[in-house]
PDB file of N, CA and C in Angstrom:
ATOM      1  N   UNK A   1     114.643 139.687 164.198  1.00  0.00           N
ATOM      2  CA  UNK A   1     115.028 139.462 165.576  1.00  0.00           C
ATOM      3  C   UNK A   1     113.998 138.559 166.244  1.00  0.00           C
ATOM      4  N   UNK A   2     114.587 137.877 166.837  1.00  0.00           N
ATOM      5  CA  UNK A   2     113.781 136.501 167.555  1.00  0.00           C
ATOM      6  C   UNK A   2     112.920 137.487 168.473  1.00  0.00           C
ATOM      7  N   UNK A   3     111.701 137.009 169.138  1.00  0.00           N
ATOM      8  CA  UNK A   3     110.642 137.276 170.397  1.00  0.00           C
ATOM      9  C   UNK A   3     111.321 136.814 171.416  1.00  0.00           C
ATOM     10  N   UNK A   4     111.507 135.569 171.700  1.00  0.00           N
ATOM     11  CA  UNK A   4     111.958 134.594 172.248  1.00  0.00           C
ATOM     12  C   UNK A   4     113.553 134.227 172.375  1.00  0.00           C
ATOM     13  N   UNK A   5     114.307 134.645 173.389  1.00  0.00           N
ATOM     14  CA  UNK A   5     115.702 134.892 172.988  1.00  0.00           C
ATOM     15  C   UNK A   5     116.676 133.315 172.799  1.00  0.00           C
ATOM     16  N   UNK A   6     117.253 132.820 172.049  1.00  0.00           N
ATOM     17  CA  UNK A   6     117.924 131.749 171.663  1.00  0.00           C
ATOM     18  C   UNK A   6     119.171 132.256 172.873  1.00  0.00           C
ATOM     19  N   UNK A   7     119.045 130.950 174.016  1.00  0.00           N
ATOM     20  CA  UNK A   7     119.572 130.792 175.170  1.00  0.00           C
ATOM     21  C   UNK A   7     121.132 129.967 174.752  1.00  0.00           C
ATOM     22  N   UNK A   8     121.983 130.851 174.919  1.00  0.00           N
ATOM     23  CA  UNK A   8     123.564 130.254 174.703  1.00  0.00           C
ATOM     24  C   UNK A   8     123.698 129.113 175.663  1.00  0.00           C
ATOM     25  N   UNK A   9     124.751 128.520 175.682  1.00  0.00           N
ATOM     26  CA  UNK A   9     124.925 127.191 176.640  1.00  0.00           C
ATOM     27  C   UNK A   9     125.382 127.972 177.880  1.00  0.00           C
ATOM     28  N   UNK A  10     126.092 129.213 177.845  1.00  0.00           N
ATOM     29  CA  UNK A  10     126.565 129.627 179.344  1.00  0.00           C
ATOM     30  C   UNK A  10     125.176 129.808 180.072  1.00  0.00           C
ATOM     31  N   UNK A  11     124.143 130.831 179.490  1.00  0.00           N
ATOM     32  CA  UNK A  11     123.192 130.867 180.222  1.00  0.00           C
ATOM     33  C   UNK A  11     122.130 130.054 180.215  1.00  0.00           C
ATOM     34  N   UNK A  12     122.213 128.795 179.774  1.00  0.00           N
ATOM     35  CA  UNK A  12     120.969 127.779 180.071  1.00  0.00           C
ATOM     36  C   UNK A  12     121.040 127.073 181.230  1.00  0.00           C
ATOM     37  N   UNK A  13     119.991 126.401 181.865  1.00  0.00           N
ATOM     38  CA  UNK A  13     119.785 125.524 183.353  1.00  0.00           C
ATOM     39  C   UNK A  13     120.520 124.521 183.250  1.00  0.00           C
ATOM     40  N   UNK A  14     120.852 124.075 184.209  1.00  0.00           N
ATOM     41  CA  UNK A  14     121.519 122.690 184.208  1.00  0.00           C
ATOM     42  C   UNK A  14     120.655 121.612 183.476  1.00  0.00           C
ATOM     43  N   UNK A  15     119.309 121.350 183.432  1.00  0.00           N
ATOM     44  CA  UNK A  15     118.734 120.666 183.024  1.00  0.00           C
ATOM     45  C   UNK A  15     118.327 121.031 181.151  1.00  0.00           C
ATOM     46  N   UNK A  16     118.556 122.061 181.205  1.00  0.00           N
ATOM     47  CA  UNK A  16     119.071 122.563 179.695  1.00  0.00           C
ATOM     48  C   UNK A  16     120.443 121.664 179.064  1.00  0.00           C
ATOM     49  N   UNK A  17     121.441 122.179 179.659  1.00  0.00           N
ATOM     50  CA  UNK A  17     123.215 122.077 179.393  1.00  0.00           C
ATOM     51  C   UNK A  17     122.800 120.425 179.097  1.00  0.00           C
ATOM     52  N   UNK A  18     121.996 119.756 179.511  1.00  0.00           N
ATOM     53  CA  UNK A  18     122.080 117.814 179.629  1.00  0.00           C
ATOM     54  C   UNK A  18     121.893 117.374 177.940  1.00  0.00           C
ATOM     55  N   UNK A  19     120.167 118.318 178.021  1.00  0.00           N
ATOM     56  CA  UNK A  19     119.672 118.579 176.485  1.00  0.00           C
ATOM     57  C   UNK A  19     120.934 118.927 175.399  1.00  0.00           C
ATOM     58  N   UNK A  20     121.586 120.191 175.567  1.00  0.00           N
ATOM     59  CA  UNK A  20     122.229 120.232 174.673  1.00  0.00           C
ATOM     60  C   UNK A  20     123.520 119.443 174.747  1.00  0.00           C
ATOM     61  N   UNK A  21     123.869 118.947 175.236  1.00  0.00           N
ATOM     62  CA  UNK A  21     125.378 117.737 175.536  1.00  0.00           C
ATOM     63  C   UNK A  21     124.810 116.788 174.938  1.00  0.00           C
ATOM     64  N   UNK A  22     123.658 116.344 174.708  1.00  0.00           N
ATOM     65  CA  UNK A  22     123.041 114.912 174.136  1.00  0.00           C
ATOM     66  C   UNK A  22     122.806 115.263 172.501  1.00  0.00           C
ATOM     67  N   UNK A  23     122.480 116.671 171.824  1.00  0.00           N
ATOM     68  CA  UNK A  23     121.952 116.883 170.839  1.00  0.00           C
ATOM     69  C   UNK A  23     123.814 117.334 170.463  1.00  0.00           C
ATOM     70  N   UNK A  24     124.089 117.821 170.776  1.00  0.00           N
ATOM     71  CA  UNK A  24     125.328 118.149 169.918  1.00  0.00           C
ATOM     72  C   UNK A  24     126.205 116.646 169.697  1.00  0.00           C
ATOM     73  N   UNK A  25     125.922 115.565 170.595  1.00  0.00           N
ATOM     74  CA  UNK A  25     126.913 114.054 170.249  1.00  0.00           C
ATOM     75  C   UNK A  25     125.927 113.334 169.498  1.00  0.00           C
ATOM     76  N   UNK A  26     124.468 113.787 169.268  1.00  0.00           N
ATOM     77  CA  UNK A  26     123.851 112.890 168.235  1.00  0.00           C
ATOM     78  C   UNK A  26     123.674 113.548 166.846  1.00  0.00           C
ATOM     79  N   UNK A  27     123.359 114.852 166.603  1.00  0.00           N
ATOM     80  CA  UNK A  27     123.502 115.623 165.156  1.00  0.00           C
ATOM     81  C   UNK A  27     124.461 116.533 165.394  1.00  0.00           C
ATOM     82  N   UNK A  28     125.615 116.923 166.363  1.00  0.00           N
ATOM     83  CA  UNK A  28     126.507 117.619 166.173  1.00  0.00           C
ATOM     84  C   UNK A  28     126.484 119.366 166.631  1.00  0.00           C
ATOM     85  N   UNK A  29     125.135 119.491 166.812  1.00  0.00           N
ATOM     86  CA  UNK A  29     124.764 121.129 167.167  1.00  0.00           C
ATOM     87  C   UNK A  29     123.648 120.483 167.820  1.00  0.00           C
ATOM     88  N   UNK A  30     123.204 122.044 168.516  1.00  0.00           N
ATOM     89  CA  UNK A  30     122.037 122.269 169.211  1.00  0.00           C
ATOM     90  C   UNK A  30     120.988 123.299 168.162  1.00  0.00           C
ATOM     91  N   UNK A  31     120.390 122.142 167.905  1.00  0.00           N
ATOM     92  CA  UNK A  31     119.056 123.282 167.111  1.00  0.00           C
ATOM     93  C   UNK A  31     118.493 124.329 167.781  1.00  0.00           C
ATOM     94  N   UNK A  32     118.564 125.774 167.170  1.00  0.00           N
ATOM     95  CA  UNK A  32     118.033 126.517 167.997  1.00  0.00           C
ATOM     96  C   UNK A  32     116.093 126.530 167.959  1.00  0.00           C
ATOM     97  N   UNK A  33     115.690 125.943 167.491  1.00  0.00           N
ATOM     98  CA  UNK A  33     114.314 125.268 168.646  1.00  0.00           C
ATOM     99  C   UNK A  33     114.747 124.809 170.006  1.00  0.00           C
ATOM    100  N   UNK A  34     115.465 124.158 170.046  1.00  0.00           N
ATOM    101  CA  UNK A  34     115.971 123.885 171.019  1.00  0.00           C
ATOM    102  C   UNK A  34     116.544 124.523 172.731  1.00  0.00           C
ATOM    103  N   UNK A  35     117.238 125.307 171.705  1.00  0.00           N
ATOM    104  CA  UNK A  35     117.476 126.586 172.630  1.00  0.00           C
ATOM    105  C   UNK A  35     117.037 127.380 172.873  1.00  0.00           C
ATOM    106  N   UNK A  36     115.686 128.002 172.334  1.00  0.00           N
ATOM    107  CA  UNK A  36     114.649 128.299 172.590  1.00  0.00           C
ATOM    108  C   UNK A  36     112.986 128.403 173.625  1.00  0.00           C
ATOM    109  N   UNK A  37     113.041 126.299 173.131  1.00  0.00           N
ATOM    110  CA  UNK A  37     112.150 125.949 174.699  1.00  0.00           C
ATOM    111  C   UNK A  37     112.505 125.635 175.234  1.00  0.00           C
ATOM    112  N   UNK A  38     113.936 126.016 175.473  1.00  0.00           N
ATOM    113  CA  UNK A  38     114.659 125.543 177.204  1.00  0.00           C
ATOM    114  C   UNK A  38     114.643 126.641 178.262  1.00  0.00           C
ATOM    115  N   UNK A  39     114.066 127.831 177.421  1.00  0.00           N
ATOM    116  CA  UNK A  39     113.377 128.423 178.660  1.00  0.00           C
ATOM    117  C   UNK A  39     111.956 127.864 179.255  1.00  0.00           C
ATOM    118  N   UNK A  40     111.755 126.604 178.916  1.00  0.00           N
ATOM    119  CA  UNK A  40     110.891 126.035 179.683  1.00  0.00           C
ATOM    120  C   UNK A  40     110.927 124.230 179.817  1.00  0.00           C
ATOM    121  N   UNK A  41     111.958 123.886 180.375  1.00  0.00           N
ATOM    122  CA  UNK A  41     112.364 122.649 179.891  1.00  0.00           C
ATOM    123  C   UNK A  41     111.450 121.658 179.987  1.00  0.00           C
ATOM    124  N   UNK A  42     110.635 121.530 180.378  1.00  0.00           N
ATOM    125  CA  UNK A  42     109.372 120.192 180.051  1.00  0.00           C
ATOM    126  C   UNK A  42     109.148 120.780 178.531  1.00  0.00           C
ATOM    127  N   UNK A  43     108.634 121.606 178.017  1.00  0.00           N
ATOM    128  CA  UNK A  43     108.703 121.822 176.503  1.00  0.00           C
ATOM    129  C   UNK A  43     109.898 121.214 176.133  1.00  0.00           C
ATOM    130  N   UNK A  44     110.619 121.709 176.405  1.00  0.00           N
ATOM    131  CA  UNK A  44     112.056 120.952 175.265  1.00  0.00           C
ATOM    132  C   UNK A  44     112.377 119.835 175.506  1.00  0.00           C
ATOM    133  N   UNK A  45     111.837 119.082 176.416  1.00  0.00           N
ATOM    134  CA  UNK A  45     112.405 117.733 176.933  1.00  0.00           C
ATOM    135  C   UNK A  45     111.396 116.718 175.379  1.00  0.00           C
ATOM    136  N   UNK A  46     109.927 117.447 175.431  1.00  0.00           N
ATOM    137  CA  UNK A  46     109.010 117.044 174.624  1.00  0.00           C
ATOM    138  C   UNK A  46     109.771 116.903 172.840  1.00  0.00           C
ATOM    139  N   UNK A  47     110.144 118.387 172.764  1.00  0.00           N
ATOM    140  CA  UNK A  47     110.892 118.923 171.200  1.00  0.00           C
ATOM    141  C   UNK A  47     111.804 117.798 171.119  1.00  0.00           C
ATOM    142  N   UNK A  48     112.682 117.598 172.302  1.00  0.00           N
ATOM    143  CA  UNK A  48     114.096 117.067 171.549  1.00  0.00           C
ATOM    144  C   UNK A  48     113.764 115.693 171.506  1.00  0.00           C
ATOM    145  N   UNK A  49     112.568 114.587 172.522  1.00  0.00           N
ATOM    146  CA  UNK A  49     111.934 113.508 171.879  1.00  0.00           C
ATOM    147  C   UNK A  49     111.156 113.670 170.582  1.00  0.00           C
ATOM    148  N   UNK A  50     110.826 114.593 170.351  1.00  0.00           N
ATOM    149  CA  UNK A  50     110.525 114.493 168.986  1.00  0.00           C
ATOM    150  C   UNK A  50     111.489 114.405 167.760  1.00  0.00           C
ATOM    151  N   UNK A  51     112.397 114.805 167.800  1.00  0.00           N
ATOM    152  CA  UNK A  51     113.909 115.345 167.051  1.00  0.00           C
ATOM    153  C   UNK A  51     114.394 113.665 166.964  1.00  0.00           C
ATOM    154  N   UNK A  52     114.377 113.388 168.026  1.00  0.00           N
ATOM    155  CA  UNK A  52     114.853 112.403 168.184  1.00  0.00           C
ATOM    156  C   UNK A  52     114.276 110.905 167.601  1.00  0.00           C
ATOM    157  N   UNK A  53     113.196 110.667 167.682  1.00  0.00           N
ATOM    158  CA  UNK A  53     112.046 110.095 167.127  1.00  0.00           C
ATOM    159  C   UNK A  53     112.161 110.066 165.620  1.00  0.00           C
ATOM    160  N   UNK A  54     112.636 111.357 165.312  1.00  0.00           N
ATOM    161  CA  UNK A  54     112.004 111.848 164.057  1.00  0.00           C
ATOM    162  C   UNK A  54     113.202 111.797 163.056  1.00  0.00           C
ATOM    163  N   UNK A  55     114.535 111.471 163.528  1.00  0.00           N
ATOM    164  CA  UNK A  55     115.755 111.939 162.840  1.00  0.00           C
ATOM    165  C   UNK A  55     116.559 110.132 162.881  1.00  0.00           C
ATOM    166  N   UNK A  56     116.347 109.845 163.949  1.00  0.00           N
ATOM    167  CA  UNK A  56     117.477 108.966 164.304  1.00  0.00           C
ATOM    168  C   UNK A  56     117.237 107.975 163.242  1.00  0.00           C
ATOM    169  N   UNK A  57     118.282 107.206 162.447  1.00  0.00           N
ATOM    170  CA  UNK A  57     117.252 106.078 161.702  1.00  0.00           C
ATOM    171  C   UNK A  57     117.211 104.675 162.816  1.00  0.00           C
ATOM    172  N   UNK A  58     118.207 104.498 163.385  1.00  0.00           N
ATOM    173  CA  UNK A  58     117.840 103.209 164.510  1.00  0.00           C
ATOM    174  C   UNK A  58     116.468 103.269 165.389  1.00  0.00           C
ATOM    175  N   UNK A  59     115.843 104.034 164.931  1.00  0.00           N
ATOM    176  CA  UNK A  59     114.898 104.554 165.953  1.00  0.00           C
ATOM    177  C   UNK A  59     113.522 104.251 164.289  1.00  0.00           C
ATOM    178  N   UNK A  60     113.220 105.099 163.633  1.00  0.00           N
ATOM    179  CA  UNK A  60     112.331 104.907 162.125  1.00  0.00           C
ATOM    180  C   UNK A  60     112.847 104.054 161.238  1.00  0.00           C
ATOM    181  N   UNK A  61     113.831 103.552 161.540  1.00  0.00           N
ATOM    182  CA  UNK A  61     114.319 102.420 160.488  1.00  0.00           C
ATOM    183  C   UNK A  61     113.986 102.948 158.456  1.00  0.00           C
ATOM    184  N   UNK A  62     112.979 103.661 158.464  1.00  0.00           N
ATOM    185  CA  UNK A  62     112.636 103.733 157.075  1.00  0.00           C
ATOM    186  C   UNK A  62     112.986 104.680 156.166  1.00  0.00           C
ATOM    187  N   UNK A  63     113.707 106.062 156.307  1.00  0.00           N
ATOM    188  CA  UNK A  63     114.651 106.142 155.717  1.00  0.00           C
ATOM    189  C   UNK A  63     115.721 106.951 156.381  1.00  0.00           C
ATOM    190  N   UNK A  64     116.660 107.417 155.588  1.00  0.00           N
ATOM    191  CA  UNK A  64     117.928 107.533 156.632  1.00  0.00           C
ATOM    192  C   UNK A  64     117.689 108.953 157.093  1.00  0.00           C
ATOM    193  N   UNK A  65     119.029 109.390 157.492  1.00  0.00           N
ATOM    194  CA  UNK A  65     118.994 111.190 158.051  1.00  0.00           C
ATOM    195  C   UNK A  65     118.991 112.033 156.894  1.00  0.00           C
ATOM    196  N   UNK A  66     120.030 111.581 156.060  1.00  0.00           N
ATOM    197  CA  UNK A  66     120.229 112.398 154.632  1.00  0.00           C
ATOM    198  C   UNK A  66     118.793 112.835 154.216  1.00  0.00           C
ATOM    199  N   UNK A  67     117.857 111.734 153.550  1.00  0.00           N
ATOM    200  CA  UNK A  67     116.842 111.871 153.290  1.00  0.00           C
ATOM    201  C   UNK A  67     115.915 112.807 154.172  1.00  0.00           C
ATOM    202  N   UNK A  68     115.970 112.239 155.633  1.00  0.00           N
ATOM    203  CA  UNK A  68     114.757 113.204 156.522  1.00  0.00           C
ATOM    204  C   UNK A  68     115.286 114.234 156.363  1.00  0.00           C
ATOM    205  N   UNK A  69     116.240 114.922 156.366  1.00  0.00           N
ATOM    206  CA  UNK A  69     117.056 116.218 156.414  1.00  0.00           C
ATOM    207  C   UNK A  69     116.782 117.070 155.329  1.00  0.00           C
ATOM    208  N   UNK A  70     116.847 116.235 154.318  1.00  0.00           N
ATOM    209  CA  UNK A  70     115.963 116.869 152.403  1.00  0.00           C
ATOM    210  C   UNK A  70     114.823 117.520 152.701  1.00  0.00           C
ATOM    211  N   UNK A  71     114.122 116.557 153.039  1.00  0.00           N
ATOM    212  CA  UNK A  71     112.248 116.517 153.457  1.00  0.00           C
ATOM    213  C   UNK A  71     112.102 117.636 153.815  1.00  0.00           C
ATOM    214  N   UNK A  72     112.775 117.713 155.310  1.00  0.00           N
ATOM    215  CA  UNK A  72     112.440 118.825 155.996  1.00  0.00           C
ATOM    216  C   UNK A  72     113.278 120.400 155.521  1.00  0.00           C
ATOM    217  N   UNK A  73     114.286 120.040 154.436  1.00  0.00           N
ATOM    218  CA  UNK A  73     114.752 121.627 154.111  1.00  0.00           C
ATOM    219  C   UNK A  73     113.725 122.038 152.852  1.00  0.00           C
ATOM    220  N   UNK A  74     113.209 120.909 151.956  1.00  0.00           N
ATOM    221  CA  UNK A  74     112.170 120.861 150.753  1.00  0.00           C
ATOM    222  C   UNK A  74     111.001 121.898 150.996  1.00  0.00           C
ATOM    223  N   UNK A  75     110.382 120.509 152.581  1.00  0.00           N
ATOM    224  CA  UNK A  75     108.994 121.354 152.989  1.00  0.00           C
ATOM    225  C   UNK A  75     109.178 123.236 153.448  1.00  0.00           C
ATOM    226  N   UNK A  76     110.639 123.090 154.293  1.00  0.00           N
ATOM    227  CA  UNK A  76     110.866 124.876 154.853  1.00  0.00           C
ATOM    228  C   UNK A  76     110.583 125.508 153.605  1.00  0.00           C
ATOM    229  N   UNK A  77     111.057 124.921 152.415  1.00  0.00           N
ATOM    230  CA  UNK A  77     110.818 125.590 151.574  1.00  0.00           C
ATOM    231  C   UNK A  77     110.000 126.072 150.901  1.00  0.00           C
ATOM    232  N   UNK A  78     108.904 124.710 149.801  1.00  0.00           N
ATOM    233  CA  UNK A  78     107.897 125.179 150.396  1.00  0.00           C
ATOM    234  C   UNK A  78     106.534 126.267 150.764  1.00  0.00           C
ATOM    235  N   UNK A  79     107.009 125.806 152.115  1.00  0.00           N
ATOM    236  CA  UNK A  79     106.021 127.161 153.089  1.00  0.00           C
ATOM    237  C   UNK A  79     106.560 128.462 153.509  1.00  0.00           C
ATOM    238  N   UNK A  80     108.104 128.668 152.455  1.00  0.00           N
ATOM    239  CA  UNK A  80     108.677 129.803 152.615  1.00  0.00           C
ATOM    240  C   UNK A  80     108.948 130.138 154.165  1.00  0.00           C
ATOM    241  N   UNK A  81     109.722 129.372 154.630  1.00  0.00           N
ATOM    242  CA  UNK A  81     110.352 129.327 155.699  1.00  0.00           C
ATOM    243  C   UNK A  81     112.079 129.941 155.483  1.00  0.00           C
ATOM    244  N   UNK A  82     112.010 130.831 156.113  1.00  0.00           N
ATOM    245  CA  UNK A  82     113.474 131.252 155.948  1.00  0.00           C
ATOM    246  C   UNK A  82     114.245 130.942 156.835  1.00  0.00           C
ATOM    247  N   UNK A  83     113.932 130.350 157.751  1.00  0.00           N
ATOM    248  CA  UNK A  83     114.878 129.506 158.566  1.00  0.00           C
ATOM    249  C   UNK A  83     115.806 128.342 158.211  1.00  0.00           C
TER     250      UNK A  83
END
């Protein structure tokens, strides 16, 4: 069970709901990191430029999503991340 409760779209801030309307039309869902530091949205404004930065390839040009998406399920792995 989470510490930190993963905030549904009914009960997030308006300035939340923007975050997740932008992340669900660019990877399709809202990562729950996401939904997470939007109980403090200057944190998540930070997370989802990072996501964003970090995923998009028009943005890193060097390799695609498929690949970053490997990386990062490889490394969860890994460090025994069960997420």
């Amino acid at each position: 069970m989470a510490l930190v409760p993963i905030l549904s779209d009914e009960a997030a801030s308006p300035d939340a709901r923007i975050m997740y309307k932008h992340s669900k039309q660019m990877f399709g869902r809202v990562a729950n990191a996401m939904r997470v530091a939007s109980h403090s949205p200057k944190l998540a404004q930070s997370i989802f430029g990072f996501i964003v930065a970090s995923l998009r390839e028009e943005i890193t040009g060097v390799l695609d999503v498929r690949v970053k998406t490997l990386v990062i399920l490889k490394t969860s792995m890994l460090n025994g991340c069960r997420y």
